[in-house]
Structure formats: C-alpha cells, structure tokens
Protein backbone atom coordinates (compact mmCIF):
# COMPACT_ATOMS: atom_id res chain seq x y z
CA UNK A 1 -23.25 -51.09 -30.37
CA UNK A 2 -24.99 -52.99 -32.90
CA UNK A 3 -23.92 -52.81 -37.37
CA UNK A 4 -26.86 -50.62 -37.51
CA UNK A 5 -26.17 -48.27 -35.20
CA UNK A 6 -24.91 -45.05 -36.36
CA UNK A 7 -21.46 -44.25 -34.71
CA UNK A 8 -21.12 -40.76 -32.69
CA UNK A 9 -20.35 -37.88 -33.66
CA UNK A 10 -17.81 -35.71 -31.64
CA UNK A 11 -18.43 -31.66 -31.54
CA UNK A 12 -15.02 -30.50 -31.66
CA UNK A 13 -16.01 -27.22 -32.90
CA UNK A 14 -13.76 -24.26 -31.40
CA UNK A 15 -15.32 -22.36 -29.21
CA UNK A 16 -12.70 -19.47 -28.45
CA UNK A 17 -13.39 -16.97 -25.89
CA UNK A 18 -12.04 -15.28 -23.06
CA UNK A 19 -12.07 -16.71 -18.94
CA UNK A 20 -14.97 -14.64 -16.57
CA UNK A 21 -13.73 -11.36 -14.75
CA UNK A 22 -13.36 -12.97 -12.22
CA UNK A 23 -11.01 -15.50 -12.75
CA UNK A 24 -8.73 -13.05 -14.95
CA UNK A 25 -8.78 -10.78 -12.30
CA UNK A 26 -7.70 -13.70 -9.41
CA UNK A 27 -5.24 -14.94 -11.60
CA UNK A 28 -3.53 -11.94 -12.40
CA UNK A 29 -4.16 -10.80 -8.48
CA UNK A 30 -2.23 -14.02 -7.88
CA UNK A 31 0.72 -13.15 -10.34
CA UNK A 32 1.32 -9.76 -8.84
CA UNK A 33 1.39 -11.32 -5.37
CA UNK A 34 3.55 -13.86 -6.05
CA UNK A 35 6.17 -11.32 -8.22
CA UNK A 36 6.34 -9.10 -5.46
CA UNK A 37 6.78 -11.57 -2.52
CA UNK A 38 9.66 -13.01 -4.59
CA UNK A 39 11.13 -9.58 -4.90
CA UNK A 40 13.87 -9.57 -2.18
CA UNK A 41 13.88 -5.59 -2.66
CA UNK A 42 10.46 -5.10 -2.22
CA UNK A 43 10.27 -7.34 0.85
CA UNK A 44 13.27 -5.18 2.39
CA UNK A 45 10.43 -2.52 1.74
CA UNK A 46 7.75 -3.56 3.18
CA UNK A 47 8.74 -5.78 5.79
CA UNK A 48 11.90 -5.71 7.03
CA UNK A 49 12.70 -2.31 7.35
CA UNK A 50 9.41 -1.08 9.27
CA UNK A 51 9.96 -4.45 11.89
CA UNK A 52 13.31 -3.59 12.28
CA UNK A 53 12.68 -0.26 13.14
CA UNK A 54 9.37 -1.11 15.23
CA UNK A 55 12.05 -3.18 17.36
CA UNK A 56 15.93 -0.67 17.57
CA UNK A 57 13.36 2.28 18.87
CA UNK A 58 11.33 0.14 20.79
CA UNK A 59 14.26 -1.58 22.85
CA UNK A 60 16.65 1.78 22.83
CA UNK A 61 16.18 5.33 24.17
CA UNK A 62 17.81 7.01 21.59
CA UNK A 63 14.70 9.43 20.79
CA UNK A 64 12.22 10.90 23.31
CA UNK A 65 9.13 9.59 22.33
CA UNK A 66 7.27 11.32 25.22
CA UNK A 67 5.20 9.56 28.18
CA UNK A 68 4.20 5.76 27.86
CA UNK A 69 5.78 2.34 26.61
CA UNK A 70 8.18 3.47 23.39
CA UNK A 71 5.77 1.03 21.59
CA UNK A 72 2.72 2.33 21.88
CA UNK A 73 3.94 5.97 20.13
CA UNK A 74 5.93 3.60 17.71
CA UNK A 75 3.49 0.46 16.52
CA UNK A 76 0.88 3.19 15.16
CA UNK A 77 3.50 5.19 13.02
CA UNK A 78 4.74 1.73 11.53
CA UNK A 79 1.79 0.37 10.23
CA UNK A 80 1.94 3.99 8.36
CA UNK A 81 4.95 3.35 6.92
CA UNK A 82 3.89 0.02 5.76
CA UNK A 83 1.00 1.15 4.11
CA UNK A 84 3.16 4.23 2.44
CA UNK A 85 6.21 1.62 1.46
CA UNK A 86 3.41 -0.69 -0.31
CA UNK A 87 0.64 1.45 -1.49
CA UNK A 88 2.94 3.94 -2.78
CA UNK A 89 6.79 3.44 -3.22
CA UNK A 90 6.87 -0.37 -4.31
CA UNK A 91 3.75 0.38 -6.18
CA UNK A 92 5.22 3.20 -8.00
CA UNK A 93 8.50 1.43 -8.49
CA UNK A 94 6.93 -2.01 -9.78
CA UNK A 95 4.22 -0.21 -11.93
CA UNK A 96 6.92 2.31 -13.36
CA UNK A 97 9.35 -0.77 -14.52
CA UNK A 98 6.49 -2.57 -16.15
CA UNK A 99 5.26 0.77 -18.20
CA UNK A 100 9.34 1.38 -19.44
CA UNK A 101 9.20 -2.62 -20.57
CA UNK A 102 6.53 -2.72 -21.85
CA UNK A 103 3.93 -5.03 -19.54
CA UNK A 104 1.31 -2.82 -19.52
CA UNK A 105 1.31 -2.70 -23.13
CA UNK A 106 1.27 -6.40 -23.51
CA UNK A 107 -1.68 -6.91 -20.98
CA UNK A 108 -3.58 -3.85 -22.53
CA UNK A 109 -3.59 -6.46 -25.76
CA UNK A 110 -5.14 -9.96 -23.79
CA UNK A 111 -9.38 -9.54 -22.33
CA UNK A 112 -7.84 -8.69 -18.76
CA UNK A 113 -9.64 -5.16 -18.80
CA UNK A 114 -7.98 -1.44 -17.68
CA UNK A 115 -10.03 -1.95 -15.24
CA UNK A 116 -9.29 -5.06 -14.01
CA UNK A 117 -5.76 -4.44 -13.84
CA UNK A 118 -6.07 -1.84 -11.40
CA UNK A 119 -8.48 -3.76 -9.66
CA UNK A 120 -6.13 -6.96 -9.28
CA UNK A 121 -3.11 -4.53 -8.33
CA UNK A 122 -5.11 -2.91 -5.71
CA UNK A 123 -6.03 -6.62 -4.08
CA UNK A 124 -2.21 -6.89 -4.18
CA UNK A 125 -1.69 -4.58 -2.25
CA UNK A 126 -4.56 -4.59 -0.21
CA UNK A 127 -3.19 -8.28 0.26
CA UNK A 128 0.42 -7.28 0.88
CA UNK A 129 -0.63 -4.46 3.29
CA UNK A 130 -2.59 -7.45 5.56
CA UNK A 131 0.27 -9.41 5.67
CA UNK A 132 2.55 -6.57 6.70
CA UNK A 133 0.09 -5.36 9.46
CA UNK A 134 -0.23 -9.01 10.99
CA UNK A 135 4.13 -9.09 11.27
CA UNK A 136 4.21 -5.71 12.64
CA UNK A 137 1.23 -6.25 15.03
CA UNK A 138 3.05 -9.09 16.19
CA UNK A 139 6.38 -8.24 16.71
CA UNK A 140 4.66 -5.16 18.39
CA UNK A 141 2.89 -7.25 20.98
CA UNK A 142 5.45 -8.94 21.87
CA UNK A 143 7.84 -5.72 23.10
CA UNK A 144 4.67 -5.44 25.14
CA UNK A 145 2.12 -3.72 22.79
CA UNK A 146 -0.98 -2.58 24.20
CA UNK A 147 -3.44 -1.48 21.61
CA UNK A 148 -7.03 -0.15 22.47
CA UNK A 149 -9.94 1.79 20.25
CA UNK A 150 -12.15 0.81 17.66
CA UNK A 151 -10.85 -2.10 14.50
CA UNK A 152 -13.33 -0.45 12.56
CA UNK A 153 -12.05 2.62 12.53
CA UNK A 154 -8.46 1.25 12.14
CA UNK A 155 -9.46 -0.22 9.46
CA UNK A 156 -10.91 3.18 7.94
CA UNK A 157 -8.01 5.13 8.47
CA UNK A 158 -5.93 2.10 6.45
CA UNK A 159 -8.07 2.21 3.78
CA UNK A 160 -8.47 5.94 3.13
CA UNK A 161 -4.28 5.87 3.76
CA UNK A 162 -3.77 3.20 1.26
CA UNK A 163 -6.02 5.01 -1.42
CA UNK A 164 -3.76 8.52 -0.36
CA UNK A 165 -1.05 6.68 -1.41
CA UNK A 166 -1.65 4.44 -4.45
CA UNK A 167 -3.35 7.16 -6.40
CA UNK A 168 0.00 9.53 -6.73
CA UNK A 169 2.15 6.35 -6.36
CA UNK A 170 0.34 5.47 -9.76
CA UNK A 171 0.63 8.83 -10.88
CA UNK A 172 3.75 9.03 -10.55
CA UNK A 173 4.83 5.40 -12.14
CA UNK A 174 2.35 7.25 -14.97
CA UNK A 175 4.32 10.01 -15.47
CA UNK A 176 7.88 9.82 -15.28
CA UNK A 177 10.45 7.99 -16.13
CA UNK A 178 11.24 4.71 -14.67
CA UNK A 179 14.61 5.58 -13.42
CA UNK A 180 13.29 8.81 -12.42
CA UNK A 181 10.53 6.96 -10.62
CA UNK A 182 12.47 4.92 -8.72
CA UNK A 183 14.76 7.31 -7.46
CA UNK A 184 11.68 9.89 -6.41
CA UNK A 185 10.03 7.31 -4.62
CA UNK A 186 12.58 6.00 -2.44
CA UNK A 187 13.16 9.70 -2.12
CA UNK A 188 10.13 10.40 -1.07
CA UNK A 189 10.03 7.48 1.29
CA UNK A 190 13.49 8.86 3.46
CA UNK A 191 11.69 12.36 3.59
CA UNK A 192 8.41 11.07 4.57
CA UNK A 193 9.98 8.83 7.38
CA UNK A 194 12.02 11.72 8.64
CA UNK A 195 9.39 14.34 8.97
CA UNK A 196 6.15 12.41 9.20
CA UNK A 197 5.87 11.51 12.47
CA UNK A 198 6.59 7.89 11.95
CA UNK A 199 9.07 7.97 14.40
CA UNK A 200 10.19 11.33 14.98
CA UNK A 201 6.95 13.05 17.25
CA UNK A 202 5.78 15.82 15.41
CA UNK A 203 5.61 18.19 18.08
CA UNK A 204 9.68 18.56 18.49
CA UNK A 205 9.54 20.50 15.00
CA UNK A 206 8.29 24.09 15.16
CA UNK A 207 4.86 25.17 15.11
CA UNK A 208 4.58 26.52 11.67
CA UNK A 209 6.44 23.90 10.14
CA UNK A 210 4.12 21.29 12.50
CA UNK A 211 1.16 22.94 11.19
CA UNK A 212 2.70 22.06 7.54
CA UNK A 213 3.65 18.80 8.03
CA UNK A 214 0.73 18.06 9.79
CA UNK A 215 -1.31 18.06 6.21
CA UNK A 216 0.96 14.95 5.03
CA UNK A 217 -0.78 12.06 3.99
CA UNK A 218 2.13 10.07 6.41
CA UNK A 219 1.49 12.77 9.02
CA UNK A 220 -2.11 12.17 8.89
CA UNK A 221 -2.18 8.26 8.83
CA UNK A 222 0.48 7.89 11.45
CA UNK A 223 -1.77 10.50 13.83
CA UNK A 224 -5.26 9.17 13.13
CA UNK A 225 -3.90 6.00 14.17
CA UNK A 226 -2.23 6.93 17.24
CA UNK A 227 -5.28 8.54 18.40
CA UNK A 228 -7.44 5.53 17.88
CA UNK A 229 -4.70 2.92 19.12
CA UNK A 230 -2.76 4.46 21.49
CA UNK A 231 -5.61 6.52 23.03
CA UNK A 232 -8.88 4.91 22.26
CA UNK A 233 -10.47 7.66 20.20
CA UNK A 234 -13.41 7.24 18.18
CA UNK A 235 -12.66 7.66 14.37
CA UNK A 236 -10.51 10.78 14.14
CA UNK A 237 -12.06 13.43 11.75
CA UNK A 238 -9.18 15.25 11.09
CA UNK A 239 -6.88 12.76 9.78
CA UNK A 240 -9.56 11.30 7.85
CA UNK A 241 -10.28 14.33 5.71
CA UNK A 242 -6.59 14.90 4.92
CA UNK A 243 -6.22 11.48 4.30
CA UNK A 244 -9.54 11.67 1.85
CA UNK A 245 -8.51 15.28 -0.08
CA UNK A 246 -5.12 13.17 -0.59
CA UNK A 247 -6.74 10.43 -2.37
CA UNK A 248 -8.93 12.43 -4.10
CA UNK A 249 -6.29 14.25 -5.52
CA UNK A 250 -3.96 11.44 -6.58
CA UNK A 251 -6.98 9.00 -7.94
CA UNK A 252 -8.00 12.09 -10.03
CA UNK A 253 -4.75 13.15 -11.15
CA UNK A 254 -3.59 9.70 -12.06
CA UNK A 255 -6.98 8.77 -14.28
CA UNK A 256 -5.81 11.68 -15.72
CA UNK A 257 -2.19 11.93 -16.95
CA UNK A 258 -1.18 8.36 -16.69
CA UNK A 259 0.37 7.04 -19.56
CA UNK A 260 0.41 3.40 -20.60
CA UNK A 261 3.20 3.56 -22.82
C-alpha cells in the first residue's frame, strides 16, 4: 500500500435480524429432541416400558393371545402404545410443564413463529416415534417376529395415529393444569393399555362394550395394524377413519381452546 493510497474502510454497520425458518425451526427441533432423550422419565415412557412388555408377554403364557406366535398379536399393539406414550402422554406432560413455567411464553417473545413451534415439536416426535419403532421392531424380530403387508400403509396408519393423539395430547397440556395434566395423562395411558387391545385381545370383553372400545383411537391403531402386519391386509378402512375423526377432533379442539399462558 503506497502514502497515497487511501486506507479501507470497514462496514461494521449492524445488520440485526432474525435466522431463516428453517434453521429456527431445526434448531429448536434439535432442543426438544435432545430435552426429551435426556429425560430419564420420558424414556421409561416411550421405550422401556413398551420393550419390556413386547418381551414378559412374548416369552410367558400368562394371557391367551389366541392362534399364532404371541409376537405377532403383540409387536402390532406395541408400536400403538409407542405412538400413544409419545404423541400424546409425554407430549401432553412436557408441553403442560412448559405452559405452567412459562416457556411458551418466553419463545412466543423470540422470531421462532406459533407455527413453527408446533411444527418443530411435531418433528420431535415424529423423530422420537422412529426411533421407538426401530427398538421395538427389533427386539420383536428377534423373539421371532414375522411381519408381512404393505410399509406404506404402516406408515399411514402411524401417521393418522400420531395426529389422533398429539391433537388432544396438546389440548389437553392447553387446558388444564399442569399437575392436573400430568396425572390425566398417565391416567389415561393405564386405561388405554388395559382396554385397548394393546395387549389384552379385544374380543375377551363383551360385545357391546367391544363395539365401544372398538372406536378408541388405541383400539383403532393397535387393530389397523394387526390387520396389515399380522395378516397382510391392504390399508384397513375402518381403523383409518376412526383414527382420522380422532384427529380431526383433537387438532380442531386444540387450535381452539389452547392457552399459551
């Protein structure tokens, strides 16, 4: 640089403004992940309890699961329950905690959009829900597992489930208290295990009350996926619809009354 030359000039203007959708959206997909797999409750929840019970019913004969390896009735009714213990009880639970301290309010305040909240907690557990599907398929295979039918319409059935179930878990987180929360879900949870044909077969309870339980979104999941993996059904209409009116409901009702404070 010679004495004549003029010297340069740095721009160190501010230029404030906040990250692409995107990246909000990854990094707060990324945070929820990571809070959740460090949650030794939640991981009970979603992973330890549905494998544990995928493997005392599979190696025992303390129910009568009807004809066929134990596995085959049982594999299908887990991966319901894993959905239901993500999409809607650690949902609920996690998203109920976070409204009473005051999270929500706090990230309604920085760019991350309403919008992209939801979004990035619905990867979570979209996330959460793959992980829990590859442990239980598995664990499944090896007690001797032998799936058949169509991925695609596994993969239906999970998705309509896991909408069933995040729209009243939300609801629910949205509405009530966070004590109250956490004691209906896990509430919920117990009952829906018991009479949802998880691991109980539906067809030892009544006919009326079959008919009735039947209509559960659990019921419904658990079913449409036996059909398909256990006996190679196309996509099963049935369970579908329920599973659709279900999330149709909740999505509605949770746009609707849930509260962010």
């Amino acid at each position: 640089m010679t004495a004549s030359s003029p010297a340069p000039r740095l721009d160190l203007t501010p230029a404030p403004g906040a990250a692409p959708p995107a990246k909000m959206i990854a990094a707060q997909t990324r945070y929820e992940l990571v809070a959740l797999l460090r949650n030794g409750e939640q991981l009970l929840l979603t992973l330890i309890i549905p494998v544990v019970l995928l493997t005392l019913f599979s190696a025992t004969s303390l129910l009568d699961l009807g004809p066929g390896k134990r596995v085959d009735f049982l594999a299908p009714g887990v991966l319901a329950l894993a959905v239901m213990s993500t999409a809607f009880t650690g949902q609920a639970i996690g998203t109920g905690f976070e409204r009473r301290y005051g999270v929500l309010k706090r990230l309604g305040a920085t760019p991350l959009p309403r919008s992209g909240l939801i979004l990035a907690k619905t990867l979570t557990v979209v996330l959460v829900e793959a992980l829990q599907a590859v442990v239980i398929c598995a664990v499944a295979l090896a007690l001797g597992w032998s799936p058949h039918g169509d991925p695609l319409s596994v993969l239906a059935l999970l998705l309509a489930g896991t909408a069933a179930f995040s729209g009243f878990g939300l609801l629910m987180a949205g509405t009530l208290r966070a004590e109250a929360t956490l004691a209906a879900a896990n509430l919920v949870y117990v009952l829906l295990l018991a009479v949802g044909g998880v691991i109980f077969p539906l067809d030892k309870f009544p006919a009326p009350v079959r008919s009735a339980l039947e209509l559960l979104p659990i019921s419904a999941l658990a079913d449409g996926l036996r059909q398909v993996l256990q006996h190679g059904a196309a996509l099963p209409g049935k369970p579908l619809l329920v599973l659709a009116v279900w999330a149709v409901a909740g999505l509605v009702l949770a746009a609707r009354f849930f509260r962010w404070e």
